[in-house]
C-alpha atoms as a PDB file:
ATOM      1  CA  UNK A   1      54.795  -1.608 -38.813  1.00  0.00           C
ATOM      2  CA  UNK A   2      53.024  -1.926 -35.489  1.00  0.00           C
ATOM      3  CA  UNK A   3      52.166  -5.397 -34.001  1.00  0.00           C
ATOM      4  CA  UNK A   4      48.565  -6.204 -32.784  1.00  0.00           C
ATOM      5  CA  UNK A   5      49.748  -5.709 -28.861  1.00  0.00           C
ATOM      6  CA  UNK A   6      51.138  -2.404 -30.124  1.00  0.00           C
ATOM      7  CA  UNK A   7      48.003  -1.519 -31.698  1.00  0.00           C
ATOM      8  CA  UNK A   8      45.455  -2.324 -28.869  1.00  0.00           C
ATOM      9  CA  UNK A   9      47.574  -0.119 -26.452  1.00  0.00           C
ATOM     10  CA  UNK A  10      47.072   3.374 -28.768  1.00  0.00           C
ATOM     11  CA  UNK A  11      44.705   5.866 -26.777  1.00  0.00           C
ATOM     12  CA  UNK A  12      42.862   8.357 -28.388  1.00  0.00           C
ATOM     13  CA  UNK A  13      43.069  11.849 -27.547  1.00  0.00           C
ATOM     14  CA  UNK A  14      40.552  13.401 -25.288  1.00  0.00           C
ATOM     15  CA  UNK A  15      38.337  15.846 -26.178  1.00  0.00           C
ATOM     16  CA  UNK A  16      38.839  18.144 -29.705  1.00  0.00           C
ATOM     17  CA  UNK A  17      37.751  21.412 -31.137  1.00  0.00           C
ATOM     18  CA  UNK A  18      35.796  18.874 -33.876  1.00  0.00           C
ATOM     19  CA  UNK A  19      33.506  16.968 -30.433  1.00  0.00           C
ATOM     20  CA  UNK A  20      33.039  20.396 -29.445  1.00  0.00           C
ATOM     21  CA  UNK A  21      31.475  22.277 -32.673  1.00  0.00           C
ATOM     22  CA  UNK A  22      29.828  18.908 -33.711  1.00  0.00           C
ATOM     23  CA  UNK A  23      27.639  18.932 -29.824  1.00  0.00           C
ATOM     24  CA  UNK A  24      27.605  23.233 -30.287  1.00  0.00           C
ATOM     25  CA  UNK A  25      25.643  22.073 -33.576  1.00  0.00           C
ATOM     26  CA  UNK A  26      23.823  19.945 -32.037  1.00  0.00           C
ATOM     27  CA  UNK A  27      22.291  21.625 -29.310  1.00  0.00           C
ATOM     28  CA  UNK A  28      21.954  24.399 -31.544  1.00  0.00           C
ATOM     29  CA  UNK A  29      19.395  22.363 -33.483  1.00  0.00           C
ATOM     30  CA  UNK A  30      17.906  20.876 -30.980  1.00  0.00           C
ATOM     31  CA  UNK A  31      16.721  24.367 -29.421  1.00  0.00           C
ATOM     32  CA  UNK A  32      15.868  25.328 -32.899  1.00  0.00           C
ATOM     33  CA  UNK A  33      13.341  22.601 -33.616  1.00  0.00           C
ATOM     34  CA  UNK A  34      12.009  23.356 -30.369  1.00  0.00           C
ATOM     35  CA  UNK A  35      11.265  26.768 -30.933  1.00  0.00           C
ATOM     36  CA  UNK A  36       9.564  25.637 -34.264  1.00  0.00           C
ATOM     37  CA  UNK A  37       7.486  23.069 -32.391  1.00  0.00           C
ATOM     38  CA  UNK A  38       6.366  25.403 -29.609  1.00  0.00           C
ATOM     39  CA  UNK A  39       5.575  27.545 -32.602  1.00  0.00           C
ATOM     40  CA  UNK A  40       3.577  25.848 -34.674  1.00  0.00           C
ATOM     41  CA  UNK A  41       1.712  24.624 -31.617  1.00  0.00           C
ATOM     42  CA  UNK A  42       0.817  28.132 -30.134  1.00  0.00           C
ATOM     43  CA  UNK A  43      -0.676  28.891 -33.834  1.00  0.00           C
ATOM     44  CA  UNK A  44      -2.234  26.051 -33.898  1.00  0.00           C
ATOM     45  CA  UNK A  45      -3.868  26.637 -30.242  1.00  0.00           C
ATOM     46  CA  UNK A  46      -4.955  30.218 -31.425  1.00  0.00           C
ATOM     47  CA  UNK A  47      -5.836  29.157 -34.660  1.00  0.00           C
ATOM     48  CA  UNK A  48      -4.068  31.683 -36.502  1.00  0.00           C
ATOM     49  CA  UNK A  49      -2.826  30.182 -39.742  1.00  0.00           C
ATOM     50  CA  UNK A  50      -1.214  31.634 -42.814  1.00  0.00           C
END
């Protein structure tokens, strides 16, 4: 078993595949609710509705 002084000197690893995909998903979303914004807003501005 690991003593407290052996457990506040563990380091993480750095970056991982799982950061990655998880801020690819992110921005991913991001971009797509903007493109649904800018959307709705340019119907809106030419009033053409469904």
């Amino acid at each position: 078993m690991l003593t407290n002084e052996e457990l506040l000197l563990i380091q993480g690893g750095g970056i991982s595949s799982t950061l990655l995909n998880s801020v690819s998903r992110l921005i991913n979303t991001i971009l797509d609710l903007g493109k649904t914004v800018g959307s709705a807003i340019r119907r809106i501005a030419a009033k053409n509705y469904c």
